[in-house]
C-alpha atoms as a PDB file:
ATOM      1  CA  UNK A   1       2.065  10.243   7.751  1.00  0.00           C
ATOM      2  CA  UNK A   2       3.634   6.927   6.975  1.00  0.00           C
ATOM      3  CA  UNK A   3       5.446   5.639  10.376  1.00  0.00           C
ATOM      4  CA  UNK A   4       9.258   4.809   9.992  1.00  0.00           C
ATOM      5  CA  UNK A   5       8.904   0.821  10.206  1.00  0.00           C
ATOM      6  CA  UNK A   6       6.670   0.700   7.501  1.00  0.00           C
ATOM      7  CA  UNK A   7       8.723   2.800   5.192  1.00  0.00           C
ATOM      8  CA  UNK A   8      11.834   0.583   6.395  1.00  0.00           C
ATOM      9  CA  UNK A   9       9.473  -2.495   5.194  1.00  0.00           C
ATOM     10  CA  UNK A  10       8.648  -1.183   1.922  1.00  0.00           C
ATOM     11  CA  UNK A  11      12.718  -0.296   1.286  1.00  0.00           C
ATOM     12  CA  UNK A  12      12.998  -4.104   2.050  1.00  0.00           C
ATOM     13  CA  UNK A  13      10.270  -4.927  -0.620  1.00  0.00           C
ATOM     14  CA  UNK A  14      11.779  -5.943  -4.052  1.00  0.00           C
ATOM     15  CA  UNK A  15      10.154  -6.886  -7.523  1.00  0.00           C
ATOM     16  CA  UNK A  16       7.966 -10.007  -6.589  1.00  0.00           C
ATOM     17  CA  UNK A  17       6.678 -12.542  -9.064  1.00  0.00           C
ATOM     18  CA  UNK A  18       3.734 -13.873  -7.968  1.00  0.00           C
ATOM     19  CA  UNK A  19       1.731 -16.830  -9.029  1.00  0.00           C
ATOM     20  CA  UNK A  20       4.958 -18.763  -7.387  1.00  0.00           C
ATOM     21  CA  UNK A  21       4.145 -22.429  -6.573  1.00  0.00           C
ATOM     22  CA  UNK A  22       4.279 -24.193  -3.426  1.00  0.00           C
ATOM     23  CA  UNK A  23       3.674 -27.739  -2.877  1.00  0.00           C
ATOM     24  CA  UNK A  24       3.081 -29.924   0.267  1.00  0.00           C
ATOM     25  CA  UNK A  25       1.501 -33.336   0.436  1.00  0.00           C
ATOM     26  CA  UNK A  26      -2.233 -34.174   1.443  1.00  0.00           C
ATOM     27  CA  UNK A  27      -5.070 -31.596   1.184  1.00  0.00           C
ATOM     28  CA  UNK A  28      -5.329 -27.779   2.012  1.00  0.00           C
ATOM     29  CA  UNK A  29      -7.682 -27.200   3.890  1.00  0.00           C
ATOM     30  CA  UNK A  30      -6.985 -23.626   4.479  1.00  0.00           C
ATOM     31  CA  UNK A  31     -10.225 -21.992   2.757  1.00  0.00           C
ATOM     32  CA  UNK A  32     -12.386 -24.845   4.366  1.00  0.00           C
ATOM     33  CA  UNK A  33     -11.255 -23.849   7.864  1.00  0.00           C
ATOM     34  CA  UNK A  34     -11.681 -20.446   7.586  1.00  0.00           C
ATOM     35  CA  UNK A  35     -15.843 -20.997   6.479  1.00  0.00           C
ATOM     36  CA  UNK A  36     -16.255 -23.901   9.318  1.00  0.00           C
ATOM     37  CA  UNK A  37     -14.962 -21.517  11.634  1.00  0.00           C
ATOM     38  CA  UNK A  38     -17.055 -18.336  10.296  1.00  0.00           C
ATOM     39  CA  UNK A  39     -14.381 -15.832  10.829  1.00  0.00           C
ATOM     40  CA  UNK A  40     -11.169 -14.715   9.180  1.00  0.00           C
ATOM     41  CA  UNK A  41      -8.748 -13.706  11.520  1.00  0.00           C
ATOM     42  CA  UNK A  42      -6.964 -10.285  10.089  1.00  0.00           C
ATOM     43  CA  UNK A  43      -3.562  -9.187  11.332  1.00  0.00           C
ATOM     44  CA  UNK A  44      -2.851  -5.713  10.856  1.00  0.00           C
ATOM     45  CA  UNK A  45      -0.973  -2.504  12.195  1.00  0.00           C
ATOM     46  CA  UNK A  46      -3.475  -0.609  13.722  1.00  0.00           C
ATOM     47  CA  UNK A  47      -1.103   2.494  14.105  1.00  0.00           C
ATOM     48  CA  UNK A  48      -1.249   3.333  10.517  1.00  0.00           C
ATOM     49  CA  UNK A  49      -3.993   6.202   9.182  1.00  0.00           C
ATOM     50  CA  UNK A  50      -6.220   5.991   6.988  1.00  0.00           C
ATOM     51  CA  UNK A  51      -5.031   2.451   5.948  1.00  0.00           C
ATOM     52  CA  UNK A  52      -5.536   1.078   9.887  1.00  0.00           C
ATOM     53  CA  UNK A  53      -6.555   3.274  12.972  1.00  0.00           C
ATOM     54  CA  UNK A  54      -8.210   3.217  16.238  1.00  0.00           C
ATOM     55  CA  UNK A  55     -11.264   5.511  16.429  1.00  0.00           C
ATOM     56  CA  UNK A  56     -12.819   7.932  19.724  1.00  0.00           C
ATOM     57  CA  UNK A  57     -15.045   4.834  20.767  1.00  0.00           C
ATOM     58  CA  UNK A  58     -11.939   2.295  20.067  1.00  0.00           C
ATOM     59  CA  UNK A  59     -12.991   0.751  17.419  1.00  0.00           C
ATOM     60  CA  UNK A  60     -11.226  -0.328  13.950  1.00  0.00           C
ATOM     61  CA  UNK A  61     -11.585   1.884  11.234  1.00  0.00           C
ATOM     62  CA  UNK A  62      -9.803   2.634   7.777  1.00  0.00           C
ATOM     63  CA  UNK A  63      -9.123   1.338   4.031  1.00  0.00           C
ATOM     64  CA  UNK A  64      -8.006  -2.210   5.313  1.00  0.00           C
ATOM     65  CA  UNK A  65     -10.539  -2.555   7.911  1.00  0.00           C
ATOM     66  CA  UNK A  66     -13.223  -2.465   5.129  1.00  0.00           C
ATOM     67  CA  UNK A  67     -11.531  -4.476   2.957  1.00  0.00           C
ATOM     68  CA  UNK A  68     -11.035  -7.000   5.353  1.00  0.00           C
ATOM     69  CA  UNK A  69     -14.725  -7.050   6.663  1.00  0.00           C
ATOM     70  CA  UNK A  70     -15.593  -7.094   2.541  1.00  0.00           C
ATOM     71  CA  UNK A  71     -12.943 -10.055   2.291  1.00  0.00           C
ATOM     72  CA  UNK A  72     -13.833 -11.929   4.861  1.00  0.00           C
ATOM     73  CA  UNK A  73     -17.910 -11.473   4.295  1.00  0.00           C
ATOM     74  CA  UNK A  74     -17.593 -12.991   0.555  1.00  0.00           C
ATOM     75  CA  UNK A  75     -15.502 -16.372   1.969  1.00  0.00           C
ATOM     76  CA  UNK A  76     -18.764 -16.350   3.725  1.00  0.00           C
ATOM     77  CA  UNK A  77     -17.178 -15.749   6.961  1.00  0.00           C
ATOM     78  CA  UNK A  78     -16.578 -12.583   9.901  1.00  0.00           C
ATOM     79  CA  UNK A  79     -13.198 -10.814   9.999  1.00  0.00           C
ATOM     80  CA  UNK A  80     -11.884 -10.731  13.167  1.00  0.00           C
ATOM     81  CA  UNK A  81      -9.050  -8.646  14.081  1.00  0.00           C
ATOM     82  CA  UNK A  82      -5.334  -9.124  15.454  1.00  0.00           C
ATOM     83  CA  UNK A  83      -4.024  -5.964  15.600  1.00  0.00           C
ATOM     84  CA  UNK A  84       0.073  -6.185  16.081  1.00  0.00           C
ATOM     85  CA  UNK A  85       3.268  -4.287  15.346  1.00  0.00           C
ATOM     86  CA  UNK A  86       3.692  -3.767  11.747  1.00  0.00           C
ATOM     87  CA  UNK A  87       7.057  -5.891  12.051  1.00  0.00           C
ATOM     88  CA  UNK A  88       5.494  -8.786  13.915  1.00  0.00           C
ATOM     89  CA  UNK A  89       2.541  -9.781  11.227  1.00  0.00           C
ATOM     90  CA  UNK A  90       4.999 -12.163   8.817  1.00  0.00           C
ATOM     91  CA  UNK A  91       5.828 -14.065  11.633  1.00  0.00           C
ATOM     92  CA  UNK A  92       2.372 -13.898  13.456  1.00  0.00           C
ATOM     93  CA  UNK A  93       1.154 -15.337   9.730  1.00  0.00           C
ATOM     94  CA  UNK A  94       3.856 -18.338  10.008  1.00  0.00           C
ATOM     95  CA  UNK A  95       3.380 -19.135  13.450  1.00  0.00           C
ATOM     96  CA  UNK A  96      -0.597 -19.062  12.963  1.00  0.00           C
ATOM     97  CA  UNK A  97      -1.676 -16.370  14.938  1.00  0.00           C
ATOM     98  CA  UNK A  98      -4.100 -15.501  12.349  1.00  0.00           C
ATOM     99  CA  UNK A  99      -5.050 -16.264   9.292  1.00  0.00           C
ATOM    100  CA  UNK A 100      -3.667 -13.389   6.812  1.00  0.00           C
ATOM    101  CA  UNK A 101      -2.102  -9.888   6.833  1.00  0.00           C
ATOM    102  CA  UNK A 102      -3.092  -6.645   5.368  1.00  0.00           C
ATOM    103  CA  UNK A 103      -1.630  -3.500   4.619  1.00  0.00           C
ATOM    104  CA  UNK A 104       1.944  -4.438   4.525  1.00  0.00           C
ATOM    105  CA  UNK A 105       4.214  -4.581   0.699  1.00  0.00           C
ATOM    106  CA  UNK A 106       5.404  -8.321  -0.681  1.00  0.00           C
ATOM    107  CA  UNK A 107       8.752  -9.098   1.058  1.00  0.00           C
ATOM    108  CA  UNK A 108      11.526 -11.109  -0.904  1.00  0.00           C
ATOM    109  CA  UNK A 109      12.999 -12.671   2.424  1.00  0.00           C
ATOM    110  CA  UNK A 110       9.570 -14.594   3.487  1.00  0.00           C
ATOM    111  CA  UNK A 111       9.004 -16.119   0.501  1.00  0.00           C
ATOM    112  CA  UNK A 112       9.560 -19.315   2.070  1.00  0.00           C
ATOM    113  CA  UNK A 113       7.062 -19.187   4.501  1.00  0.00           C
ATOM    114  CA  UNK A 114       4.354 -17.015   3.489  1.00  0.00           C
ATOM    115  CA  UNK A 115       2.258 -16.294   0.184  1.00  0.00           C
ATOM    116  CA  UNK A 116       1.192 -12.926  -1.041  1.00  0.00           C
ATOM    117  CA  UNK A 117      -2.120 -11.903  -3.054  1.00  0.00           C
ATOM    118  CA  UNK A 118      -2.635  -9.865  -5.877  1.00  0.00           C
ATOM    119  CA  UNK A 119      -2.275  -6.214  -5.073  1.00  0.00           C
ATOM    120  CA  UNK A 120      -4.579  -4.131  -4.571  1.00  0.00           C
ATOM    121  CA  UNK A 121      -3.181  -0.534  -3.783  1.00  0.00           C
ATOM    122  CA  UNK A 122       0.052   0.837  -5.085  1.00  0.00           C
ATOM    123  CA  UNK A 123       1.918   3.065  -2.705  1.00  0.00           C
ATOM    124  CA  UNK A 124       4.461   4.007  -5.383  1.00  0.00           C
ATOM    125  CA  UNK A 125       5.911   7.330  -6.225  1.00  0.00           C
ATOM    126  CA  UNK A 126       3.664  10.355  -7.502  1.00  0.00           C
ATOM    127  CA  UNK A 127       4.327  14.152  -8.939  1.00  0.00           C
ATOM    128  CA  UNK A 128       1.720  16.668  -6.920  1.00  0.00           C
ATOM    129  CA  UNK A 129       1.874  19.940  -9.066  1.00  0.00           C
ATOM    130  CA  UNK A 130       0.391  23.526  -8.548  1.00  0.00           C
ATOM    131  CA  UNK A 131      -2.814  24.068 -10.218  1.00  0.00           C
ATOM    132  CA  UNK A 132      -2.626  26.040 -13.559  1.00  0.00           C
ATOM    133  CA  UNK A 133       0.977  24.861 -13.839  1.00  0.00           C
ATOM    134  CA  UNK A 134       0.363  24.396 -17.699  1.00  0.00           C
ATOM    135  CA  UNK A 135       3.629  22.489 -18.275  1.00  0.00           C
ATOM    136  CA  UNK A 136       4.249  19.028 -20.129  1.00  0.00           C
ATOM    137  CA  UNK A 137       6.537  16.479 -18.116  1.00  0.00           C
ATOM    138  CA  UNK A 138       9.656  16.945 -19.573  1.00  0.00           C
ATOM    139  CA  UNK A 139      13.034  18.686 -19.444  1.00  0.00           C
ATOM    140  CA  UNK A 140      11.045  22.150 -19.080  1.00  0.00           C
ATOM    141  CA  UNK A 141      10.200  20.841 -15.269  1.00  0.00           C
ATOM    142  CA  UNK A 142      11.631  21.497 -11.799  1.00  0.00           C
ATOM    143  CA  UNK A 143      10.657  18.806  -9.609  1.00  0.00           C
ATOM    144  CA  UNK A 144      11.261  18.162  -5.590  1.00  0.00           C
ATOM    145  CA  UNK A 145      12.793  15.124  -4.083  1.00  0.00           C
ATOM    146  CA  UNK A 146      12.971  14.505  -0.020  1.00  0.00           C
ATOM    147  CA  UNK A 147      16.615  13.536   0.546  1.00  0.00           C
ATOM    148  CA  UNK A 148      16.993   9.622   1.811  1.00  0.00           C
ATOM    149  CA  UNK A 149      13.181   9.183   0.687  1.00  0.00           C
ATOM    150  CA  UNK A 150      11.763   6.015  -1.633  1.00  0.00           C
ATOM    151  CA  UNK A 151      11.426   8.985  -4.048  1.00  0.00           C
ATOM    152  CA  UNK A 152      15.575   9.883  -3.871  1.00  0.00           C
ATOM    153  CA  UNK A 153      15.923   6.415  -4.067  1.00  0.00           C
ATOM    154  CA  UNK A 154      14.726   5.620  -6.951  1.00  0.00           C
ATOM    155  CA  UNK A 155      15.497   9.244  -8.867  1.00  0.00           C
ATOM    156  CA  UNK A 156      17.106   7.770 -12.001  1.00  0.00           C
ATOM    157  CA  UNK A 157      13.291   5.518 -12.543  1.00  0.00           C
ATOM    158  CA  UNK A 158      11.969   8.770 -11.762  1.00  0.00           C
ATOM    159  CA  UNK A 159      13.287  11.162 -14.527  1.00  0.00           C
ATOM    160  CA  UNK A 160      13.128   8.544 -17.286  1.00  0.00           C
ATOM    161  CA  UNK A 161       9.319   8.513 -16.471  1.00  0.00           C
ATOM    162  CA  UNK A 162       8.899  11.986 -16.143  1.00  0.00           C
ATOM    163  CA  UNK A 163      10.667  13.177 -18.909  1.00  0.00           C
ATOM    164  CA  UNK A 164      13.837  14.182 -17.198  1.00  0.00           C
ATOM    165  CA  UNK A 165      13.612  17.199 -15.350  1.00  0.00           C
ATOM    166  CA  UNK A 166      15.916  19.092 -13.273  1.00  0.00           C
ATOM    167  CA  UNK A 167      15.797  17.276  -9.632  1.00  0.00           C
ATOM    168  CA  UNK A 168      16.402  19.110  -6.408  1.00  0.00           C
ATOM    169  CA  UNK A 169      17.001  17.340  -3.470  1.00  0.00           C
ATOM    170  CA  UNK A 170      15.301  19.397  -0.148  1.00  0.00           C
ATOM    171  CA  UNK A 171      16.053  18.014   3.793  1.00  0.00           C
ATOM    172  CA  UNK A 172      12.397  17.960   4.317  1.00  0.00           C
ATOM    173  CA  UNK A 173       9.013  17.734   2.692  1.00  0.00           C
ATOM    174  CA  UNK A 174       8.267  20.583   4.510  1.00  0.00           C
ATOM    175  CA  UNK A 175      10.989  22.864   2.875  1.00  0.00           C
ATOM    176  CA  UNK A 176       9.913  21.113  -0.822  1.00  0.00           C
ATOM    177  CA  UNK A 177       5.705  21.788   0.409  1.00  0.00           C
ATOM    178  CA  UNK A 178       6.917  25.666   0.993  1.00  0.00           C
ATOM    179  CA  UNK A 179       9.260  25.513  -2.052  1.00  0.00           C
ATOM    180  CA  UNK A 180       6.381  24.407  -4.249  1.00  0.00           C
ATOM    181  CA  UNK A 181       3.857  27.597  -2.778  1.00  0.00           C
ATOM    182  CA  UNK A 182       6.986  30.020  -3.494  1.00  0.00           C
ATOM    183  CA  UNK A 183       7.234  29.107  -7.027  1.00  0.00           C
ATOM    184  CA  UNK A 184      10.889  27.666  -6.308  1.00  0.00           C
ATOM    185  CA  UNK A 185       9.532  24.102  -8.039  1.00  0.00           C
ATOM    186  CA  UNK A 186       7.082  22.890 -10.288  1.00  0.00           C
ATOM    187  CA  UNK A 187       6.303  19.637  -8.291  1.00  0.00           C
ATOM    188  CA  UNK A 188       7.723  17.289  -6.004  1.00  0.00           C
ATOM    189  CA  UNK A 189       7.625  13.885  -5.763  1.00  0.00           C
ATOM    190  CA  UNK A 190       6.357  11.502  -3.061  1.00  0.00           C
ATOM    191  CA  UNK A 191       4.432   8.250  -1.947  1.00  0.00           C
ATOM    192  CA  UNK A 192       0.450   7.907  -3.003  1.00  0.00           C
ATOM    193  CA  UNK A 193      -0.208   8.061   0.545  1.00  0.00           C
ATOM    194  CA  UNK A 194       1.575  11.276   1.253  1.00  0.00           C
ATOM    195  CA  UNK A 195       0.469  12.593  -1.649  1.00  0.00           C
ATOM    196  CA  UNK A 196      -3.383  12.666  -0.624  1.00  0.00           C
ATOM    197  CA  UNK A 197      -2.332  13.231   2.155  1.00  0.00           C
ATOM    198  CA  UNK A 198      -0.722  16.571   1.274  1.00  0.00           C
ATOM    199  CA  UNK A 199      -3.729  17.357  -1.812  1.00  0.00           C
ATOM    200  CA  UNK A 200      -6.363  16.843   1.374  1.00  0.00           C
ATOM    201  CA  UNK A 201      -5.085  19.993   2.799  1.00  0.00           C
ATOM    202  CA  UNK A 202      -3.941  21.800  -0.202  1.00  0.00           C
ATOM    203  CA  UNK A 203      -6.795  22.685  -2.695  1.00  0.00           C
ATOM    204  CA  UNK A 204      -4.131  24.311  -4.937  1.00  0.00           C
ATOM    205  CA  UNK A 205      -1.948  21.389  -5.798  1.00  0.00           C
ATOM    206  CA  UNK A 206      -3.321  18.435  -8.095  1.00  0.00           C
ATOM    207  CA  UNK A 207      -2.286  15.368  -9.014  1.00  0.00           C
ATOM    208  CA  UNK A 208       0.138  15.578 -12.054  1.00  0.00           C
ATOM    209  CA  UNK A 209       1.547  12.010 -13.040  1.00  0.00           C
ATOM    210  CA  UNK A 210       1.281   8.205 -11.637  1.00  0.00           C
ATOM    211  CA  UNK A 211       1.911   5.940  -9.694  1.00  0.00           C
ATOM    212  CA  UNK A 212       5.680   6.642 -11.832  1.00  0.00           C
ATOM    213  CA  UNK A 213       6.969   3.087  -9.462  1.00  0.00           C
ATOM    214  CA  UNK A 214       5.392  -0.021  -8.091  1.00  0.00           C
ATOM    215  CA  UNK A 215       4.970  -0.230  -4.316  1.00  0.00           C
ATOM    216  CA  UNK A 216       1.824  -2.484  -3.543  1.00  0.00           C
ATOM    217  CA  UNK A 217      -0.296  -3.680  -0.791  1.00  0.00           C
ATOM    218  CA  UNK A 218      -0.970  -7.282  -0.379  1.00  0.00           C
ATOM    219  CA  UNK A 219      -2.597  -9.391   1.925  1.00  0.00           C
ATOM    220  CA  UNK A 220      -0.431 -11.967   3.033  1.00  0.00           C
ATOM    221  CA  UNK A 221      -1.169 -16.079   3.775  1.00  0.00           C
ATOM    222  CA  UNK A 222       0.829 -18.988   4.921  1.00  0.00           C
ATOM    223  CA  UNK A 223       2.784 -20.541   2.599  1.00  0.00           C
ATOM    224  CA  UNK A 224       0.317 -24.112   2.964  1.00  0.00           C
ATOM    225  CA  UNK A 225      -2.900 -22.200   2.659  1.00  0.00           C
ATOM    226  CA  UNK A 226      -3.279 -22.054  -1.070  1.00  0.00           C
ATOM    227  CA  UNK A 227      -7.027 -22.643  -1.293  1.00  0.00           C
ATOM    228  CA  UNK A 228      -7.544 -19.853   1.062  1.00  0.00           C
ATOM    229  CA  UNK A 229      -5.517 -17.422  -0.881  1.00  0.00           C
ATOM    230  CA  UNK A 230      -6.816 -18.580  -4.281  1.00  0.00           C
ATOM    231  CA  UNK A 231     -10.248 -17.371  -3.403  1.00  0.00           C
ATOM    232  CA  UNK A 232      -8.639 -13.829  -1.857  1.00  0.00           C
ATOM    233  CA  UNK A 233      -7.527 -13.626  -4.992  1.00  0.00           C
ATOM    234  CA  UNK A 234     -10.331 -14.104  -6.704  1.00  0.00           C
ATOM    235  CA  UNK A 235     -12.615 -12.141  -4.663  1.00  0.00           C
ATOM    236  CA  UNK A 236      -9.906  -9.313  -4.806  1.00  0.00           C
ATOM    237  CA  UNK A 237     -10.009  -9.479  -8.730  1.00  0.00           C
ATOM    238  CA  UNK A 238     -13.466  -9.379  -8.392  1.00  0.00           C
ATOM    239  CA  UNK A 239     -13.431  -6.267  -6.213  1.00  0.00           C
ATOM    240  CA  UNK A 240     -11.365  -4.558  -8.649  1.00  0.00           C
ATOM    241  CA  UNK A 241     -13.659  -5.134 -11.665  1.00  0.00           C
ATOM    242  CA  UNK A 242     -16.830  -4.119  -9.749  1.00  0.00           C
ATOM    243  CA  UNK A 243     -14.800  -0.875  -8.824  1.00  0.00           C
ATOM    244  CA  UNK A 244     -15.087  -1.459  -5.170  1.00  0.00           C
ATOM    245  CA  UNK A 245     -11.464  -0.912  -4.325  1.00  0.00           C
ATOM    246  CA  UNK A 246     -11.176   2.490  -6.155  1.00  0.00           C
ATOM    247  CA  UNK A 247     -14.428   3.892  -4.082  1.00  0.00           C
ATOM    248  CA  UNK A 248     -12.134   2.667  -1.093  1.00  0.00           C
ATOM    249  CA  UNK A 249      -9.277   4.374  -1.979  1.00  0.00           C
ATOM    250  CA  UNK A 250     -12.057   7.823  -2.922  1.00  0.00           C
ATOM    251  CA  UNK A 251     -13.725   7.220   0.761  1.00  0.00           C
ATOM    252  CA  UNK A 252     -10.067   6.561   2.722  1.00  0.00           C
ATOM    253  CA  UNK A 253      -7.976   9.160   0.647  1.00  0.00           C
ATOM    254  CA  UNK A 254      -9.108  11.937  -1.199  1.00  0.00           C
END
């Protein structure tokens, strides 16, 4: 399940624009460094399944641990890991501890410091609905929201997109998980990662609609280190076109 401080960071996370521009005098020698050096040094959360984990032998596994090593191998260079506090890897980025971040949303309030790439997972909100349900979004639906979760939070987004159903608000996603098997709802509503999650262990729900919101991953750079996040970038785009970052998301969710 998603831990508590990441959900608090993604809460924090607002509409970014990115492509924003920051200048400082002489050269950036950001990407150069990195490929003189031969290794990229990652920070990430290690605490967070199946984007960051430790395995049985201790070593790094997950979704961002690939894409790091996959990053990192087409800069012509070796990731090498800092694994920190989810909370600490913004200012381990500033303060040069390592090179870049991973796994963690764009935040408004270090847009001074840092630089963010172009996503490439979206976390946002999804509808899980029984098999067979035969229904059309629309007003005809009954559809599950955790109280206090990023899907309550954004509920009004939510029934425009779905065709406004009738909403009901459960304590738990364990009471919504057991409404859903009793009939009680047509779907509920939760984060992508929750939501394989949840159709991992239950063969009889599907996938019925999104992402319906826009909650992505980045990695994240220091604000000087343009050259080095240009070519992230670009390799990322790349990634996307050859289809390598939906097999990751097939291999590390469903």
């Amino acid at each position: 399940m998603v831990v508590p401080r990441r959900k608090l960071l993604f809460a924090l996370a607002g509409a970014m624009a990115w492509g924003v521009e920051w200048r400082h005098p002489g050269e950036d020698p950001s990407l150069r460094r990195v490929r003189e050096a031969g290794r990229l040094r990652v920070g990430l959360d290690p605490s967070y399944p199946p984007f960051e984990s430790v395995d049985a032998a201790g070593r790094l596994d997950g979704l961002d641990v690939d894409l790091a090593r996959e990053l990192a191998r087409r800069l012509g260079a070796a990731a090498e890991f800092v694994p920190l506090d989810v909370g600490g890897l913004f200012d381990a980025v500033v303060a040069r501890q390592c090179d870049v971040a991973i796994g963690v949303p764009p935040i408004r309030e270090f847009l001074t410091e840092v630089r963010y790439s172009r996503p490439y997972f979206n976390a946002g909100q999804v509808l899980v609905v029984r098999r067979g349900l035969g229904k059309a979004i629309g007003p005809g639906l009954v559809v599950g929201v955790e109280s206090g979760s990023g899907a309550d939070l954004q509920a009004g987004v939510l029934a425009e997109r779905l065709g406004r159903p009738e909403l009901r608000r459960a304590t738990s996603l364990d009471a919504l998980k057991a409404e859903l098997a009793s009939g009680q709802l047509d779907g509920i509503v939760l984060d992508a990662v929750a939501a394989y999650e949840l159709l991992k262990a239950r063969p009889d729900l599907t996938l019925g609609a999104g992402p319906l919101t826009r909650e992505p991953y980045v990695v994240v750079a220091h604000r000087y280190d343009a050259s080095l996040l240009k070519e992230i970038d670009a390799v990322l785009g790349a990634l996307d076109r050859e289809g390598y970052l939906r097999e990751l998301v097939k291999k590390w969710l469903y």
